[in-house]
N, C-alpha and C. Protein backbone atom coordinates (compact mmCIF):
# COMPACT_ATOMS: atom_id res chain seq x y z
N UNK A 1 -294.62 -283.13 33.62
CA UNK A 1 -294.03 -283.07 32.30
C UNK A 1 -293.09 -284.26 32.17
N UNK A 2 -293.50 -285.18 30.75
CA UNK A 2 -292.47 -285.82 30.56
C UNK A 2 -291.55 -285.75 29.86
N UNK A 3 -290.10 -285.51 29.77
CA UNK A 3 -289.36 -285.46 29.51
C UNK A 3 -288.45 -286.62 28.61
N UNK A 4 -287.74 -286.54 27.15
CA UNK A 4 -287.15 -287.88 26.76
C UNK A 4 -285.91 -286.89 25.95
N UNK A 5 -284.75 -287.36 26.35
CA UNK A 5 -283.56 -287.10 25.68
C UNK A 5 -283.19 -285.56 26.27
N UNK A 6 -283.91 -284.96 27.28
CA UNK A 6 -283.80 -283.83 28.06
C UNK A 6 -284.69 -282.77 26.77
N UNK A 7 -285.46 -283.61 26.52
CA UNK A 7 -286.86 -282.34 25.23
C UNK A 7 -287.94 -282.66 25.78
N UNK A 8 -289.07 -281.72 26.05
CA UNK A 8 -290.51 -282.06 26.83
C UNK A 8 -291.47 -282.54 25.77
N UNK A 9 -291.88 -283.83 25.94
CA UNK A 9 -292.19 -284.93 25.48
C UNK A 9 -293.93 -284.94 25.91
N UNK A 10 -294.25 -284.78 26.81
CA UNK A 10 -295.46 -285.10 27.36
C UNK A 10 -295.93 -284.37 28.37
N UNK A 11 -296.98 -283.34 28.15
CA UNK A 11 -297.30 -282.69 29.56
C UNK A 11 -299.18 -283.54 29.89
N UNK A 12 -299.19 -283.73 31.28
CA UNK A 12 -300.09 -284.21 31.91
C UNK A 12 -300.75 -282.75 33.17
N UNK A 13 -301.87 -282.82 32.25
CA UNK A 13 -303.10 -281.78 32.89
C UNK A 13 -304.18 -281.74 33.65
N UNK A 14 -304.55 -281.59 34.24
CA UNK A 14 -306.34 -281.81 34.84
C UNK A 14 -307.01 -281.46 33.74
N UNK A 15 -308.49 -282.03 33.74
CA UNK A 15 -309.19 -281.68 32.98
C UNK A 15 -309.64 -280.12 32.61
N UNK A 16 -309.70 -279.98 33.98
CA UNK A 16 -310.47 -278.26 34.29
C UNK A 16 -308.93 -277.67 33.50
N UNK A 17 -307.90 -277.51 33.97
CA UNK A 17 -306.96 -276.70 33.76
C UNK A 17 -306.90 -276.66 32.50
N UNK A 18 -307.17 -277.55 31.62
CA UNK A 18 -306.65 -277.59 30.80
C UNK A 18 -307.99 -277.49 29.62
N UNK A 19 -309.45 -277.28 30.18
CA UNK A 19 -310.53 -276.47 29.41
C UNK A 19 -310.17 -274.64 30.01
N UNK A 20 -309.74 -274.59 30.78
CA UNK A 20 -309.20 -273.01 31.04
C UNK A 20 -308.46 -272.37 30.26
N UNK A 21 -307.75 -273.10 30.12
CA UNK A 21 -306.27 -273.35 28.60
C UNK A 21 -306.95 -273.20 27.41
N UNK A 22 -307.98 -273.64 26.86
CA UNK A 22 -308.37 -273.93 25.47
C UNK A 22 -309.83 -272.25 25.86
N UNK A 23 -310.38 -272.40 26.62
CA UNK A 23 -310.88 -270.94 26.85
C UNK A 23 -310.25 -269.80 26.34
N UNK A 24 -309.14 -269.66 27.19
CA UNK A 24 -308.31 -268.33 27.40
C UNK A 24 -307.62 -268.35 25.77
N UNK A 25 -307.41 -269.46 25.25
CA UNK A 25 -306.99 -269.06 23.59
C UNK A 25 -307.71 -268.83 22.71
N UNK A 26 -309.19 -269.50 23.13
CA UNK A 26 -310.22 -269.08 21.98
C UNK A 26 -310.43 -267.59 22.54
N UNK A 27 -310.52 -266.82 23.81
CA UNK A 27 -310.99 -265.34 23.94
C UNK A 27 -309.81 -264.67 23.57
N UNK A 28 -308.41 -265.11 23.71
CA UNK A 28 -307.24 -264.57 22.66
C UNK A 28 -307.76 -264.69 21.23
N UNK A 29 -308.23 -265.55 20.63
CA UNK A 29 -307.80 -265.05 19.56
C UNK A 29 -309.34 -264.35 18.77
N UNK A 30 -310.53 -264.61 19.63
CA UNK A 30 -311.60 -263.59 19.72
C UNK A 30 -311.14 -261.85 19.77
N UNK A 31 -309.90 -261.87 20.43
CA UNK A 31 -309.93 -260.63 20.89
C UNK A 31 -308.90 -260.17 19.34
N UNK A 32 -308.17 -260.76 19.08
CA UNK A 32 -307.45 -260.73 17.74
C UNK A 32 -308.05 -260.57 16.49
N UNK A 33 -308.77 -261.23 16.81
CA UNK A 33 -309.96 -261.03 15.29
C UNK A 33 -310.39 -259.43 15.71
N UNK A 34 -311.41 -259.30 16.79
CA UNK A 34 -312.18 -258.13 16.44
C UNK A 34 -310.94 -256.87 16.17
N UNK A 35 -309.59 -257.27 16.77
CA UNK A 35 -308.72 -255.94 16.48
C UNK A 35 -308.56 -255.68 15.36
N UNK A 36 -308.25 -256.44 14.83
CA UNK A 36 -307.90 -257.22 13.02
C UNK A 36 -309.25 -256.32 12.41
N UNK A 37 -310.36 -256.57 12.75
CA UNK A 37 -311.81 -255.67 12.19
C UNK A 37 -311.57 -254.45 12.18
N UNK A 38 -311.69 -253.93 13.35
CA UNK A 38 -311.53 -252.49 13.76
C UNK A 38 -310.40 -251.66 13.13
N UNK A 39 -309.31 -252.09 12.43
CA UNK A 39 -308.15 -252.23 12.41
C UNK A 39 -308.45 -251.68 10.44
N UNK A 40 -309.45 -252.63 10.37
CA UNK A 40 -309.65 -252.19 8.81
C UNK A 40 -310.29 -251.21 8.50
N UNK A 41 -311.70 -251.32 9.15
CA UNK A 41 -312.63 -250.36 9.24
C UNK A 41 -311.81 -248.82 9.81
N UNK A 42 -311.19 -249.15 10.60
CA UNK A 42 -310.55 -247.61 10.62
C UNK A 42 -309.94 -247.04 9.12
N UNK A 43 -309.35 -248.03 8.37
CA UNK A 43 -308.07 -248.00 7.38
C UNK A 43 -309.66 -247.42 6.36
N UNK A 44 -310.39 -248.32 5.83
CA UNK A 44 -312.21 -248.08 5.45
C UNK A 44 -312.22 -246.07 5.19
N UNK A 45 -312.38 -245.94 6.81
CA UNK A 45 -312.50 -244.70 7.23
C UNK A 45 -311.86 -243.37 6.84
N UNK A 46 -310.31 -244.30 6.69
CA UNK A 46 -309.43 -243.32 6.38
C UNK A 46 -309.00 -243.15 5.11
N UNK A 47 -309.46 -243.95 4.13
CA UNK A 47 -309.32 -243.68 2.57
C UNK A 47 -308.02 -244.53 2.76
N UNK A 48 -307.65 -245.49 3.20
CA UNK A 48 -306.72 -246.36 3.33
C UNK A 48 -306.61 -247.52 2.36
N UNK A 49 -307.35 -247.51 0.86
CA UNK A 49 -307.87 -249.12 0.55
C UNK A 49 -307.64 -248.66 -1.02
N UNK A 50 -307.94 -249.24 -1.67
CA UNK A 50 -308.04 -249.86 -3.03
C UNK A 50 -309.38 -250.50 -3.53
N UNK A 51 -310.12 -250.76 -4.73
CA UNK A 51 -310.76 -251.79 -4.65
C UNK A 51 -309.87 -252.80 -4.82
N UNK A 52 -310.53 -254.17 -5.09
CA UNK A 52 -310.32 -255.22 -4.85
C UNK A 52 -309.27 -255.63 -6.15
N UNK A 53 -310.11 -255.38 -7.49
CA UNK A 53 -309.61 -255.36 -8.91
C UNK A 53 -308.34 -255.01 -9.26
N UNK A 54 -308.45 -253.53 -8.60
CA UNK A 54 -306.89 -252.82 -8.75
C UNK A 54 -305.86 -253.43 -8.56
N UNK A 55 -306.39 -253.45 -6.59
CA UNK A 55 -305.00 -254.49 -5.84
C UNK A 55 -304.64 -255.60 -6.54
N UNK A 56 -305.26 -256.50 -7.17
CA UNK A 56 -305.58 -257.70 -7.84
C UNK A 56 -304.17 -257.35 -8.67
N UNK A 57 -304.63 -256.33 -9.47
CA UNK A 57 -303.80 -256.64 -11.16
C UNK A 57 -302.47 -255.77 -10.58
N UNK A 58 -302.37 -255.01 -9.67
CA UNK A 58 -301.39 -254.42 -8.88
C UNK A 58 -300.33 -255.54 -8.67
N UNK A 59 -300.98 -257.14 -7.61
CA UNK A 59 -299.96 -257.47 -7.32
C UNK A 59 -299.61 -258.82 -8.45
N UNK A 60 -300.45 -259.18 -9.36
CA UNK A 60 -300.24 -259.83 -10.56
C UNK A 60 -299.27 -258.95 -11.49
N UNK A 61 -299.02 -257.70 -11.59
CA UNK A 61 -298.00 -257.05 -12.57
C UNK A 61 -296.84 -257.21 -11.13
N UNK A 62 -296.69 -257.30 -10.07
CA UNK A 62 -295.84 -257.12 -9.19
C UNK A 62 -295.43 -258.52 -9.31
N UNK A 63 -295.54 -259.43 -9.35
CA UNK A 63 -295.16 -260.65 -9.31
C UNK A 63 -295.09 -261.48 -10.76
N UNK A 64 -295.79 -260.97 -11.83
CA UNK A 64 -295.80 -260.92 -12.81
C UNK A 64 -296.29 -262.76 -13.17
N UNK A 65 -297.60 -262.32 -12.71
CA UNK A 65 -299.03 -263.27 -12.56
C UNK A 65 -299.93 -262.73 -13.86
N UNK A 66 -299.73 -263.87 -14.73
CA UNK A 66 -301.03 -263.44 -15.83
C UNK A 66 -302.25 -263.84 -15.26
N UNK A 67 -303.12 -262.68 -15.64
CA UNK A 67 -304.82 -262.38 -15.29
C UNK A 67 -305.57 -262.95 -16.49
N UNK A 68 -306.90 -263.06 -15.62
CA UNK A 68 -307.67 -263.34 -16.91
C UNK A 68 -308.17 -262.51 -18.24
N UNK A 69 -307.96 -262.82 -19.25
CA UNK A 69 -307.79 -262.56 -20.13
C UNK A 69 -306.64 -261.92 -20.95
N UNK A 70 -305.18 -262.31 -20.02
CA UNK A 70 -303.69 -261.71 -20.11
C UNK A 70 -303.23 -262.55 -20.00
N UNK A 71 -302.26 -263.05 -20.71
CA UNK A 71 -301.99 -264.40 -20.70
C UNK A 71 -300.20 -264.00 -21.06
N UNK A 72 -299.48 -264.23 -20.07
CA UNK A 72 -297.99 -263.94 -20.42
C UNK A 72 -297.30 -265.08 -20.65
């Protein structure tokens, strides 16, 4: 690690170590996504949702976002 003004400036890797590195974050965030899925589909399951429309004009009156054909 290089170091400038005592802030880490530059780290120096092996190749391998550092495709291990870029591995292990793509199966992190593989593993993040499918939770994120499962996560809905449960919510799906559980009468947890809205359509799409509702939520829509829900958070357009919440923020007070004119829609189409509403023009504030």
């Amino acid at each position: 690690m290089l170091t400038i003004n005592g802030k880490a400036e530059v780290v120096v890797q092996d190749a391998a170590a550092y495709q291990k590195l870029l591995e292990a974050a793509a199966q992190a965030e593989k593993e993040e996504t499918l939770a994120a899925i499962r996560e809905g589909v449960a919510d799906v399951k559980a009468g947890r949702t809205k359509p799409a429309k509702a939520a829509l004009k829900a958070l357009a009156k919440k923020y007070g976002i004119a829609t189409a054909g509403k023009r504030r």
